[in-house]
C-alpha atoms as a PDB file:
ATOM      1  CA  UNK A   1     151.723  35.883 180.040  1.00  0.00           C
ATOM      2  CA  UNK A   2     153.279  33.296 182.421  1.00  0.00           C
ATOM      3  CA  UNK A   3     156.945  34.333 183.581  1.00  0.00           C
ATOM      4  CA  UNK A   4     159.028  31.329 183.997  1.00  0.00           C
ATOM      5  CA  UNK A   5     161.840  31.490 186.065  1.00  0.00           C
ATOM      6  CA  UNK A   6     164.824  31.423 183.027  1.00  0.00           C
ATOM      7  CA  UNK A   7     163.025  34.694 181.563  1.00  0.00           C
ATOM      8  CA  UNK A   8     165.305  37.443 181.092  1.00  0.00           C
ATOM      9  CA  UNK A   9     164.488  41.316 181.113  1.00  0.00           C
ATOM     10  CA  UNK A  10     167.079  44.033 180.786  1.00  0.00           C
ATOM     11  CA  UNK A  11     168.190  47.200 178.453  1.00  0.00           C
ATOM     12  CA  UNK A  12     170.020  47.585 175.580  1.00  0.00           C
ATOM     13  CA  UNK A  13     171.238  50.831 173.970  1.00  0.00           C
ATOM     14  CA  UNK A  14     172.150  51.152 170.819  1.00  0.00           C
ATOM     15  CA  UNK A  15     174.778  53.710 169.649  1.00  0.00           C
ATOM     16  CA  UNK A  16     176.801  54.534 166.628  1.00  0.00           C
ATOM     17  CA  UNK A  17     177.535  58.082 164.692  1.00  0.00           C
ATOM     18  CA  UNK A  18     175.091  59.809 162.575  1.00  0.00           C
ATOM     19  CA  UNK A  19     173.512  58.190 159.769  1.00  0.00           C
ATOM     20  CA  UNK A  20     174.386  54.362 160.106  1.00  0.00           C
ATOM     21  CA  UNK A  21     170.423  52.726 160.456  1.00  0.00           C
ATOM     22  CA  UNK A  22     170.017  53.098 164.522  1.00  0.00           C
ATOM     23  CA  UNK A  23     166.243  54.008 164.031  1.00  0.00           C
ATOM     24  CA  UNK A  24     166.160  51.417 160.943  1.00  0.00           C
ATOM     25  CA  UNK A  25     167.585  48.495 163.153  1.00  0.00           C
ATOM     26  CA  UNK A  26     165.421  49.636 166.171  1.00  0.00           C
ATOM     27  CA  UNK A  27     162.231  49.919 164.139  1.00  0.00           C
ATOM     28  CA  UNK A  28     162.636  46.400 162.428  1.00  0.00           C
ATOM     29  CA  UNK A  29     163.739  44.561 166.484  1.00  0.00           C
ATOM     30  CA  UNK A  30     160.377  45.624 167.622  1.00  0.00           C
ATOM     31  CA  UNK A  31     158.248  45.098 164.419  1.00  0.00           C
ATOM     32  CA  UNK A  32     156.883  48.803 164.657  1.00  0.00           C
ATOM     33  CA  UNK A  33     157.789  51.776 163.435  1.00  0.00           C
ATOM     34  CA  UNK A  34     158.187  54.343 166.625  1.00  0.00           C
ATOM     35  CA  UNK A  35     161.933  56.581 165.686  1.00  0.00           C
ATOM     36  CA  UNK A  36     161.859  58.393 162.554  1.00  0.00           C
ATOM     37  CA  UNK A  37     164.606  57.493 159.884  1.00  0.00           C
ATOM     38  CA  UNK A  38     166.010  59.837 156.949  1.00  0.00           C
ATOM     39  CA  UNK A  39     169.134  59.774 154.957  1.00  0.00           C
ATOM     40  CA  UNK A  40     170.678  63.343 156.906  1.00  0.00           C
ATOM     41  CA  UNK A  41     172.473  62.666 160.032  1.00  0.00           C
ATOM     42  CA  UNK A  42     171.710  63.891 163.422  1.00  0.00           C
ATOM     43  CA  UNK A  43     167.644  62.809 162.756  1.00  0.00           C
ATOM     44  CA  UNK A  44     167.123  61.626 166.292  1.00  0.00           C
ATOM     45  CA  UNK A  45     167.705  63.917 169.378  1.00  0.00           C
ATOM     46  CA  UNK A  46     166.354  62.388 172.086  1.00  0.00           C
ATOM     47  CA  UNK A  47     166.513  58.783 174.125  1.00  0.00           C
ATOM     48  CA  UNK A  48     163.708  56.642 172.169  1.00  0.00           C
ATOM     49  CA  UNK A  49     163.000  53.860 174.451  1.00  0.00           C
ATOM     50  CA  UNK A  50     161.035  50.307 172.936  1.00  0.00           C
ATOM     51  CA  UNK A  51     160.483  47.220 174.159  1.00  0.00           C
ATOM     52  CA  UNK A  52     160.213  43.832 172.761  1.00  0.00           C
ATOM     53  CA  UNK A  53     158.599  41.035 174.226  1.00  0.00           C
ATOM     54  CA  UNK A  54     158.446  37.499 173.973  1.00  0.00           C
ATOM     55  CA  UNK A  55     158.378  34.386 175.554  1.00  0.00           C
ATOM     56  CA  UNK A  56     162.658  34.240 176.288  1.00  0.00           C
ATOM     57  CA  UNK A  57     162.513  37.541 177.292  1.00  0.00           C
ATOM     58  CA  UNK A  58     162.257  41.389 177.231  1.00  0.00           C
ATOM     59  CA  UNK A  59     164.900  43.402 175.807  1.00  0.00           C
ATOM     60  CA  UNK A  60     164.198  47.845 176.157  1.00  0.00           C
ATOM     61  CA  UNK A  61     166.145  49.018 173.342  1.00  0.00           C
ATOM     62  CA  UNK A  62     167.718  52.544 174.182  1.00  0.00           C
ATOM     63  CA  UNK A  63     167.536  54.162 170.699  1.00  0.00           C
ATOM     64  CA  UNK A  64     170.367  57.321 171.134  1.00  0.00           C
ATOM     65  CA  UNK A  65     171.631  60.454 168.815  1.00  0.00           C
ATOM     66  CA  UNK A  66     174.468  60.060 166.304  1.00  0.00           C
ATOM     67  CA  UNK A  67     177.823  60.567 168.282  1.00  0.00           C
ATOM     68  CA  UNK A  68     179.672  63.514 166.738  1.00  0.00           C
ATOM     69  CA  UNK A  69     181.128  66.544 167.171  1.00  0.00           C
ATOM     70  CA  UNK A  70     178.564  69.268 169.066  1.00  0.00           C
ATOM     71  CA  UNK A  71     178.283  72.508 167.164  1.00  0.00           C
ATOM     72  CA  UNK A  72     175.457  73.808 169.698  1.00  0.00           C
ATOM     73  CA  UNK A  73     173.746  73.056 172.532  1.00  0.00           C
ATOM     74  CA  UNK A  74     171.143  71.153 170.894  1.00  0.00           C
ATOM     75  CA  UNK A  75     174.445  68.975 170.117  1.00  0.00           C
ATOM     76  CA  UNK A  76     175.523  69.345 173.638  1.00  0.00           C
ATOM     77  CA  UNK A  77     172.437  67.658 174.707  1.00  0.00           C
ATOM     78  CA  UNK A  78     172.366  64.738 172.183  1.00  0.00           C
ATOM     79  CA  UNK A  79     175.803  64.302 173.461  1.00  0.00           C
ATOM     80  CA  UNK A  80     174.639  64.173 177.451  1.00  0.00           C
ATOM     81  CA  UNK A  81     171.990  61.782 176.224  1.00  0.00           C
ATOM     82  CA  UNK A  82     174.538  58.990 174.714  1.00  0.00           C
ATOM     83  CA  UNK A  83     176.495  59.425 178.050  1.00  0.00           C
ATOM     84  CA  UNK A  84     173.512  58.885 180.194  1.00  0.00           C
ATOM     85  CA  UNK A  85     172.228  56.218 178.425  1.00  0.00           C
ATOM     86  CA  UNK A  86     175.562  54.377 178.878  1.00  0.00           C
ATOM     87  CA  UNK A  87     175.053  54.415 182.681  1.00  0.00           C
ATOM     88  CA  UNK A  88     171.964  52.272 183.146  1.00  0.00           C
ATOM     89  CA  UNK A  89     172.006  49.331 180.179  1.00  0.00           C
ATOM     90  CA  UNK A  90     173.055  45.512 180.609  1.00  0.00           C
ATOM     91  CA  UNK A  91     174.557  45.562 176.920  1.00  0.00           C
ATOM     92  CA  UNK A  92     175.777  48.127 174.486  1.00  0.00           C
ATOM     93  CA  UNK A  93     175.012  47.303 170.624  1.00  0.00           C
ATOM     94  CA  UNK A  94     177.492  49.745 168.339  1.00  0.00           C
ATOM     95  CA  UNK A  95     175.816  49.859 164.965  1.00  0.00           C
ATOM     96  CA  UNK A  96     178.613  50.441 162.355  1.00  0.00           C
ATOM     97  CA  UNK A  97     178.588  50.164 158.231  1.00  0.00           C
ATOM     98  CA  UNK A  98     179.687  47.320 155.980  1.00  0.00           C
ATOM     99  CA  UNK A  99     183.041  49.444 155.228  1.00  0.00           C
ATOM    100  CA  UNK A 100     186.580  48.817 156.268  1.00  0.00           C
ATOM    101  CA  UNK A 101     186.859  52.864 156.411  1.00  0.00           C
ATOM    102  CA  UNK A 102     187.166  53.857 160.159  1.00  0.00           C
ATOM    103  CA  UNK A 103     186.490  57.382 160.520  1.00  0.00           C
ATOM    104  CA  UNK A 104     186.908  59.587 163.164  1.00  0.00           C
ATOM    105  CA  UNK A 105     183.608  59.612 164.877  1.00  0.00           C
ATOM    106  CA  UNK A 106     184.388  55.832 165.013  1.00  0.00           C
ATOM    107  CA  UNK A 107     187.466  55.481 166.819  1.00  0.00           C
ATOM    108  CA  UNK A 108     185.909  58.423 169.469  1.00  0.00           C
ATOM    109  CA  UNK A 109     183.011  55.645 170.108  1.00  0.00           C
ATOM    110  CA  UNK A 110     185.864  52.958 170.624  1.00  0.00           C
ATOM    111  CA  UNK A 111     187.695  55.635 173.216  1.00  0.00           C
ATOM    112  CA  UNK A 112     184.357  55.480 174.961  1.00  0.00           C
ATOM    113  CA  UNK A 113     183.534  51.684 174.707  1.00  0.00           C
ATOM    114  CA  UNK A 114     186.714  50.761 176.029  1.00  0.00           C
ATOM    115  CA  UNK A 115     186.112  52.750 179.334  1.00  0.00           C
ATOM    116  CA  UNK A 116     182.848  51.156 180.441  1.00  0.00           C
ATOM    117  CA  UNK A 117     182.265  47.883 182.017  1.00  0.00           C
ATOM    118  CA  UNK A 118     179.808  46.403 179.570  1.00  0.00           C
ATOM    119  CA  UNK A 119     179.617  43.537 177.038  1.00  0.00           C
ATOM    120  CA  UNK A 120     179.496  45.239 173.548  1.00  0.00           C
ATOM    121  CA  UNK A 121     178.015  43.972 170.490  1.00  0.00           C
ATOM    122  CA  UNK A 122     179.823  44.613 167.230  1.00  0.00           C
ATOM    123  CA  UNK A 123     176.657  44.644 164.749  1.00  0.00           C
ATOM    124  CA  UNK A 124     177.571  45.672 161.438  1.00  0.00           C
ATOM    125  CA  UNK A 125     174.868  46.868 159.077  1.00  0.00           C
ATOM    126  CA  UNK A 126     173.964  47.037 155.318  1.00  0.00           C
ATOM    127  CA  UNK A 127     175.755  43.662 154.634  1.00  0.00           C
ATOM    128  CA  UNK A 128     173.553  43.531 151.344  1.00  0.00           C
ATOM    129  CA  UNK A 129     175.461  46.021 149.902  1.00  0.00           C
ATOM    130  CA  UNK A 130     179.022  44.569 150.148  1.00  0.00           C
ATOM    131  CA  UNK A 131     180.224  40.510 149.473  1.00  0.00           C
ATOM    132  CA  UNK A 132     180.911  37.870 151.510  1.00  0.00           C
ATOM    133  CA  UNK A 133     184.474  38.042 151.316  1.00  0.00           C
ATOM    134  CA  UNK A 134     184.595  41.718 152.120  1.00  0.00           C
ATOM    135  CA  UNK A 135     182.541  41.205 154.807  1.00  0.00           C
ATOM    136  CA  UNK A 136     185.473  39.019 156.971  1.00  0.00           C
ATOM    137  CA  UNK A 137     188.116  41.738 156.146  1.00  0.00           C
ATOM    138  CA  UNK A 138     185.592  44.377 157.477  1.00  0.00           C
ATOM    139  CA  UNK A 139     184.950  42.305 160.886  1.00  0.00           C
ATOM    140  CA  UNK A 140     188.682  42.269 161.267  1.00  0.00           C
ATOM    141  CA  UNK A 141     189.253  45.675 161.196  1.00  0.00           C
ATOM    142  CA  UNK A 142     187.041  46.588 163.980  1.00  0.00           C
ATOM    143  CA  UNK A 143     188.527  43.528 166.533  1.00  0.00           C
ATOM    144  CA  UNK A 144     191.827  45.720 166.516  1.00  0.00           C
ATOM    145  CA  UNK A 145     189.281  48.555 167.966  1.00  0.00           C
ATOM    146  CA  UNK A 146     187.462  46.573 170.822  1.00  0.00           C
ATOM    147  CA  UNK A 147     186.873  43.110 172.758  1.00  0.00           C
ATOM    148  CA  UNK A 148     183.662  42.579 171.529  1.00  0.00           C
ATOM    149  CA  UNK A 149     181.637  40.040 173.128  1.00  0.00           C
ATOM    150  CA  UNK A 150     179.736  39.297 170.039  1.00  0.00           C
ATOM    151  CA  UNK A 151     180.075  40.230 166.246  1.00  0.00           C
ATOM    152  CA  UNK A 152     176.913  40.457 164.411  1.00  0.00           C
ATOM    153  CA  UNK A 153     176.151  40.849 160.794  1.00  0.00           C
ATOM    154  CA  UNK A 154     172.600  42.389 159.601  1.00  0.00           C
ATOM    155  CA  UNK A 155     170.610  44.501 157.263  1.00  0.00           C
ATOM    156  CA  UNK A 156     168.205  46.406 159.618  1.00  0.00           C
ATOM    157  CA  UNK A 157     166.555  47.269 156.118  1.00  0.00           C
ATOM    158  CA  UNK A 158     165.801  43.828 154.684  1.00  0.00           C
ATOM    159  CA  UNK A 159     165.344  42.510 158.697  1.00  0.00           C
ATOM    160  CA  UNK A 160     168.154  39.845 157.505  1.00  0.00           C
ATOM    161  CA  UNK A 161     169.937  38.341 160.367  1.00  0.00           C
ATOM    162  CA  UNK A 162     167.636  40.192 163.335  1.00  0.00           C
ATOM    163  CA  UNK A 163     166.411  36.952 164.997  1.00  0.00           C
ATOM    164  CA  UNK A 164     170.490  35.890 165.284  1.00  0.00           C
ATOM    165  CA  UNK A 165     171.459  39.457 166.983  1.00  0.00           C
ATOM    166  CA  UNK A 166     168.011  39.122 168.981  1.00  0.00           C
ATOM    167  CA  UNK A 167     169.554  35.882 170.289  1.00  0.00           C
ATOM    168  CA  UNK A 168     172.898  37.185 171.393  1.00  0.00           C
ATOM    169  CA  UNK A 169     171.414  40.095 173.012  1.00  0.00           C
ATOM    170  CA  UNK A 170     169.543  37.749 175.225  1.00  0.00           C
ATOM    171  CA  UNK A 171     172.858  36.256 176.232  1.00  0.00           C
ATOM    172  CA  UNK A 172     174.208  38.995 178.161  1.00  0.00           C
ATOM    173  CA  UNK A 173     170.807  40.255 179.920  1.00  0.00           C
ATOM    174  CA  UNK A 174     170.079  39.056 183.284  1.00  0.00           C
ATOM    175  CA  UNK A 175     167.425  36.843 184.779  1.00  0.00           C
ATOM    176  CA  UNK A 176     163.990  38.624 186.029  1.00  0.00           C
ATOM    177  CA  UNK A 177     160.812  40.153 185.858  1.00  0.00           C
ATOM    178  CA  UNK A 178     159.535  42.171 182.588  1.00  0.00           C
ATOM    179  CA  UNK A 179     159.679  46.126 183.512  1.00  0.00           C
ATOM    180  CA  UNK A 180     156.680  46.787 180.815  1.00  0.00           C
ATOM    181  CA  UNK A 181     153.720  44.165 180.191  1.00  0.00           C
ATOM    182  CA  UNK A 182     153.892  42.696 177.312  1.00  0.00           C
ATOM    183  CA  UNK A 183     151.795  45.119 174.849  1.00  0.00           C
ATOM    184  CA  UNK A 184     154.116  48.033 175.721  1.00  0.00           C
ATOM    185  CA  UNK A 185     155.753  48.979 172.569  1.00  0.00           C
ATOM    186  CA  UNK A 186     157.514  52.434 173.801  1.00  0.00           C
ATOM    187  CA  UNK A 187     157.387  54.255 176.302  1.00  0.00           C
ATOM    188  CA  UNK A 188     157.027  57.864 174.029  1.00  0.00           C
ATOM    189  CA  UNK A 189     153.762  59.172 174.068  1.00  0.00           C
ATOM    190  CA  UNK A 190     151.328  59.310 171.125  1.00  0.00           C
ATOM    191  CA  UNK A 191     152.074  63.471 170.925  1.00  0.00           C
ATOM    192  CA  UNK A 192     156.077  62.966 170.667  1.00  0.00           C
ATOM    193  CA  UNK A 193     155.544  60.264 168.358  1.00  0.00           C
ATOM    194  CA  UNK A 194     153.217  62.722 166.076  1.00  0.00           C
ATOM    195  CA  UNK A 195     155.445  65.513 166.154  1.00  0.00           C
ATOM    196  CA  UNK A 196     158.617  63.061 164.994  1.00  0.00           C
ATOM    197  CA  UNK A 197     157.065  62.089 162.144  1.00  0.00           C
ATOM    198  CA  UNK A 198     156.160  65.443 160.902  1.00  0.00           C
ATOM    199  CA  UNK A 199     159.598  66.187 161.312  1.00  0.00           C
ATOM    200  CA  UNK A 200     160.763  63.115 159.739  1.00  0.00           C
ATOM    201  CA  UNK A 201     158.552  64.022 156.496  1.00  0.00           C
ATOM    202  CA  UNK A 202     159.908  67.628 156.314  1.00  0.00           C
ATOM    203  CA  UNK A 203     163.273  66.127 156.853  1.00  0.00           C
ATOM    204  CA  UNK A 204     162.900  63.969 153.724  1.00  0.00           C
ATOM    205  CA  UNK A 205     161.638  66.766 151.767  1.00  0.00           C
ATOM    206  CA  UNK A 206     163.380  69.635 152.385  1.00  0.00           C
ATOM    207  CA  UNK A 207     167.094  70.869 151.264  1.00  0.00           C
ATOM    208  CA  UNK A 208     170.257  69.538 153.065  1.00  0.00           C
ATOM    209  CA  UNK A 209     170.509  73.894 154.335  1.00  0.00           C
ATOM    210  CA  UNK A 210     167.107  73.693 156.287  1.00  0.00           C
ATOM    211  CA  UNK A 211     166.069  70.376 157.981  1.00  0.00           C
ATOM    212  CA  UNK A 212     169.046  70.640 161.155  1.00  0.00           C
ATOM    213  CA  UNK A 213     167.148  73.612 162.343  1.00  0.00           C
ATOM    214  CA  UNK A 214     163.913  72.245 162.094  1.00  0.00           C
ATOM    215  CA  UNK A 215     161.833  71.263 164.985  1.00  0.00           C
ATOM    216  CA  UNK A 216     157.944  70.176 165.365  1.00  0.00           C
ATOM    217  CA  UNK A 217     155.417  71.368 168.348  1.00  0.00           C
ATOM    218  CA  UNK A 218     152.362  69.860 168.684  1.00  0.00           C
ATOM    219  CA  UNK A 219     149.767  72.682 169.574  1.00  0.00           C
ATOM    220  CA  UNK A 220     146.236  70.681 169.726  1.00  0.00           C
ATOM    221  CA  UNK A 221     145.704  67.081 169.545  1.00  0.00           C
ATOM    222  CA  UNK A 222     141.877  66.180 170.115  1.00  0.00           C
ATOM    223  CA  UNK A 223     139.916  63.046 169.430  1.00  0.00           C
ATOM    224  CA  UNK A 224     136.566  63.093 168.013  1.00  0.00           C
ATOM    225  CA  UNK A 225     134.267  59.811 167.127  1.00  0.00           C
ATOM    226  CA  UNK A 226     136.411  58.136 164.243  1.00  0.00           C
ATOM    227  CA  UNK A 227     139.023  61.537 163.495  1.00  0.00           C
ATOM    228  CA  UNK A 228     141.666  62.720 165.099  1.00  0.00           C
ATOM    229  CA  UNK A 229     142.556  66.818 164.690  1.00  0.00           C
ATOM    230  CA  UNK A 230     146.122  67.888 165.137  1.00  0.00           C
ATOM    231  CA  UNK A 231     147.444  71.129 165.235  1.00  0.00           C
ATOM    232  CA  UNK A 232     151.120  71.786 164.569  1.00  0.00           C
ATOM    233  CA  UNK A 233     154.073  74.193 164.270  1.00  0.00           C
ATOM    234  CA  UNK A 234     156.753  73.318 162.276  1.00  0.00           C
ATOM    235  CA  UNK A 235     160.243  75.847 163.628  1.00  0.00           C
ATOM    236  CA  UNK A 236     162.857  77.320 161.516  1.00  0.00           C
ATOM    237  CA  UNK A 237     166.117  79.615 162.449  1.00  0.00           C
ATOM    238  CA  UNK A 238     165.829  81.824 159.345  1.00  0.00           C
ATOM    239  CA  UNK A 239     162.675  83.676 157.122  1.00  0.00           C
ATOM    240  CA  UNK A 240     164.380  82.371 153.914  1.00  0.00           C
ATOM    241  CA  UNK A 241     164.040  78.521 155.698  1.00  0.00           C
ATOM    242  CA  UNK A 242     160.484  79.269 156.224  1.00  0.00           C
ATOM    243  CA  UNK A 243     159.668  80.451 152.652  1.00  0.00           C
ATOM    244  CA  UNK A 244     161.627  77.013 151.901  1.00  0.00           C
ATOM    245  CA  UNK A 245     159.636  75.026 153.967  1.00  0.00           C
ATOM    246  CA  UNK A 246     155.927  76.325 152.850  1.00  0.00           C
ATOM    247  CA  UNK A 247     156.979  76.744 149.203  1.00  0.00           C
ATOM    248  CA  UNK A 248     155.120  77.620 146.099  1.00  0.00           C
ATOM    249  CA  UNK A 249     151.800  78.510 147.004  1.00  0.00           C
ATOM    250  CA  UNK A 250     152.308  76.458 150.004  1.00  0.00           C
ATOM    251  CA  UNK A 251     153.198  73.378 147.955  1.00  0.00           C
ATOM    252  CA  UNK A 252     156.185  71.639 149.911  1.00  0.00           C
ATOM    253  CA  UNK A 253     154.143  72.103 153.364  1.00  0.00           C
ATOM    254  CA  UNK A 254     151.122  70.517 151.529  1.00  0.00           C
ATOM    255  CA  UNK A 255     153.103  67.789 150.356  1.00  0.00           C
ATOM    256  CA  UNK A 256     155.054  67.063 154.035  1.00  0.00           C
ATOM    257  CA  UNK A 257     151.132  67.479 155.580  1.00  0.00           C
ATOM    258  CA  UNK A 258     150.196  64.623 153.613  1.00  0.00           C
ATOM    259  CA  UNK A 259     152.792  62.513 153.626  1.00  0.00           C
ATOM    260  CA  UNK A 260     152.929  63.375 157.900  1.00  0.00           C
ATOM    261  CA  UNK A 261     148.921  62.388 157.791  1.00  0.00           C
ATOM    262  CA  UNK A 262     149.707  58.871 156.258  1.00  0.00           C
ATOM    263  CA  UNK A 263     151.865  57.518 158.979  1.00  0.00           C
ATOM    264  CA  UNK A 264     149.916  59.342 162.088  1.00  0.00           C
ATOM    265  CA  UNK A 265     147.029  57.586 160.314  1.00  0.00           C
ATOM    266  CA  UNK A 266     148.707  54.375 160.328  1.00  0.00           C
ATOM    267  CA  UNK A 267     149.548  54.662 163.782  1.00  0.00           C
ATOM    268  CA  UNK A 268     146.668  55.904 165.260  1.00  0.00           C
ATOM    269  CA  UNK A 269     144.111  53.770 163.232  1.00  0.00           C
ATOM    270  CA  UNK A 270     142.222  56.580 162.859  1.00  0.00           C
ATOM    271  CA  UNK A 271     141.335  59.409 160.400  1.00  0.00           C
ATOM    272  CA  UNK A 272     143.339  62.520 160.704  1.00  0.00           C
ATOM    273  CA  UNK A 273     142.392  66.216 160.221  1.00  0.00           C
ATOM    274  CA  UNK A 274     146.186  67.909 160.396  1.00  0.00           C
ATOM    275  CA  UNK A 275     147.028  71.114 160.106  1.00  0.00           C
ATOM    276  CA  UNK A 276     150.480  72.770 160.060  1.00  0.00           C
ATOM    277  CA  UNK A 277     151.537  75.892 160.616  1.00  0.00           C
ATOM    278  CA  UNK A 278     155.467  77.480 160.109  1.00  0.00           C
ATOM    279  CA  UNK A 279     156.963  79.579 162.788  1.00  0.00           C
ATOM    280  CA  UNK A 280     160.802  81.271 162.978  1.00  0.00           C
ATOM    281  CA  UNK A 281     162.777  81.372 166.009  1.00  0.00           C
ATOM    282  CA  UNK A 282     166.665  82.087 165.142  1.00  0.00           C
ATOM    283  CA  UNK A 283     168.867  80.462 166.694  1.00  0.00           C
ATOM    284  CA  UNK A 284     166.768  78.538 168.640  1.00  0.00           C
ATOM    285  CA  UNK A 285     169.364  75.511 168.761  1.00  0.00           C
ATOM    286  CA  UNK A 286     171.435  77.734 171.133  1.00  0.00           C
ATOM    287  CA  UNK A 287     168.561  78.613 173.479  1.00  0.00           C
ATOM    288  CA  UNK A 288     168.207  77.002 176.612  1.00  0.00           C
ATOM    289  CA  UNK A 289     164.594  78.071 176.923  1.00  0.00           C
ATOM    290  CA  UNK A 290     163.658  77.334 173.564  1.00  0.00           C
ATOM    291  CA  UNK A 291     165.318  73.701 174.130  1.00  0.00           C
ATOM    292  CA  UNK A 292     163.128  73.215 176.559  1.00  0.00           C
ATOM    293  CA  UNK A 293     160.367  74.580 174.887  1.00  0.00           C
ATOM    294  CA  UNK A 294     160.413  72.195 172.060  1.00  0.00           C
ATOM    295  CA  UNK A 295     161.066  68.889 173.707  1.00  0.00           C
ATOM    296  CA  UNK A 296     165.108  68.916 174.769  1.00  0.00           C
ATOM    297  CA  UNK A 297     164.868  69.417 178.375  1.00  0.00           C
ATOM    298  CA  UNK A 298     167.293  66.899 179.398  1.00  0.00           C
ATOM    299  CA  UNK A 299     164.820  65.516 182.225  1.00  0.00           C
ATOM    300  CA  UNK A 300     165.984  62.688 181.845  1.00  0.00           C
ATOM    301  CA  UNK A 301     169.096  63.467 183.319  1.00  0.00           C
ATOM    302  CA  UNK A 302     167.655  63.694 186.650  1.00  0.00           C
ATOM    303  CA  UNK A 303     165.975  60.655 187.048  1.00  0.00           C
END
C-alpha cells in the first residue's frame, strides 16, 4: 500500500462501564469479530488491541474492561488495565447508552476524563432503541459532564453511523507511518482468541451465579492437514459451578463445545476437533499465581 504523506496512524481506546457494546462497537470498526460480547458485565478482562486500515489512515482501537467497582484482584487488574491504557492513546472514545440515566460508574469515568489531556469522543450507543427527540435531551445531559470534542451517535449492533465516528476519530490522530501493515487485524494471538470464545459461549449459556468465575486455558492446540485439535480447560471457584457447567450427562458442556467449535471454525477456516475439559480452583480470582496462570499477568504494565 502506498503511504501518502496526509496518512494518519495513531490509537484509540475505547472505555465505558460494564455492559454498554465496547466489544460490539469494536468488532463492527474493524469488520471482524476478535473480543467476545455477552449480555453479563465484566466479559472482557484484558487490553484487546485491533487495527483498522485504510487508505486515510490506521486507527489501533484499545478495546478495555468495564470500569466499576473492584471486588478482587482480578477487578484490581481490569482496573490497572483502563488506567494504562489511558497513558499511551491519541483519542479516548467513552461508549455510553441511549439513556438520560447517569449512574454512578458514569460520573467516576467523567472524574477520570476530566483529568487527562486528551480529546474525548462522546459516542452514544443503541440509538435504535430510543427516538429522535430523546436522543437530543440525552446528548445534553452528558455536555454538563465533559468538553467533548465530538458527540457521536451509533448502533455498534446494526453498524449504523460507524463510517461518521470512523471519520471523527481520524480528526484527532496525528500524521505518520502505519505501526501494523495493513492485513494486521489484532495483535492477540490465535490461542487467546480460542480460549475467549470458549469463554464467551459458556458465558452465554450458563447462570448469572457461575460465568464471573469462569476462565478458559488452552492446553493443546495442534494443526494437522485440513483439522485443527484443541484441548481445553474450562475453571470454576466452586464443585457445585462445575456440576453447573458440565450438566446433565454432560449436556451444557456439549452444547458450549459446539457452539465454541462454530466460531474457532469460522476463524480459523479450518475443521476443528475440540475437546473441553472442567477444572475447580476456588478462589482463583484472588490468586496472584493463578492470575497469572490463566492469562492476567499484567505484562503489559511493564512495557
Amino acid at each position: 500500500m502506498e503511504i501518502s504523506k496526509d496518512y494518519k496512524a495513531g490509537y484509540a481506546a475505547i472505555i465505558g462501564r460494564p455492559n454498554v457494546g465496547k466489544s460490539t462497537l469494536m468488532n463492527c470498526l474493524i469488520g471482524q469479530k476478535i473480543a467476545i460480547t455477552s449480555n453479563k458485565p465484566q466479559t472482557t478482562r484484558n487490553r484487546i488491541q485491533t487495527v483498522y486500515t485504510s487508505d486515510e489512515g490506521q486507527i489501533v482501537f484499545l478495546d478495555t474492561p468495564g470500569i466499576h467497582k473492584a471486588r478482587n484482584r482480578l477487578g484490581e487488574y481490569m482496573i490497572k488495565t483502563v488506567n494504562f491504557v489511558l497513558k499511551d492513546v491519541d483519542v479516548v472514545l467513552w461508549l455510553v447508552e441511549a439513556s438520560e440515566y447517569i449512574g454512578p460508574s458514569d460520573r467516576q469515568i467523567a472524574e477520570k476524563l476530566r483529568e487527562i489531556d486528551l480529546p474525548v469522543i462522546l459516542v452514544i450507543n443503541k440509538i435504535d432503541t430510543v427516538k429522535r427527540d430523546d436522543l437530543f435531551k440525552i446528548i445534553d445531559v452528558y455536555r454538563g459532564l465533559c468538553d467533548f470534542a465530538e458527540v457521536v451517535p451509533v448502533s455498534a449492533l446494526k453498524a449504523d453511523n460507524v463510517d461518521t465516528l470512523t471519520e471523527q476519530i481520524f480528526k484527532y490522530l496525528p500524521y505518520g507511518m502505519p505501526f501494523f501493515d495493513e492485513d494486521t487485524v489484532t495483535d492477540q494471538p490465535e490461542r487467546q482468541i480460542t480460549a475467549e470464545l470458549i469463554r464467551e459461549k459458556a458465558l452465554r449459556c450458563l447462570d448469572e451465579e457461575v460465568p464471573h468465575g469462569i476462565a478458559v486455558t488452552i492446553e493443546r492446540m495442534k494443526e494437522e492437514k485440513d483439522i485443527v485439535h484443541i484441548d481445553a480447560t474450562v475453571i470454576c471457584e466452586r464443585e457445585s459451578h462445575k456440576g453447573i457447567i458440565i450438566g446433565k450427562q454432560g449436556q451444557m458442556l456439549k452444547k458450549i463445545g459446539q457452539a465454541a467449535r462454530y466460531e474457532i471454525e469460522r476463524m480459523l477456516d479450518k475443521k476443528v476437533n475440540l475437546k473441553l475439559w472442567v477444572k475447580v480452583r476456588k478462589d482463583w480470582r484472588d490468586s496472584d499465581i493463578l492470575l497469572k496462570n490463566f492469562g492476567y499477568d499484567g505484562k503489559e504494565f511493564l512495557e
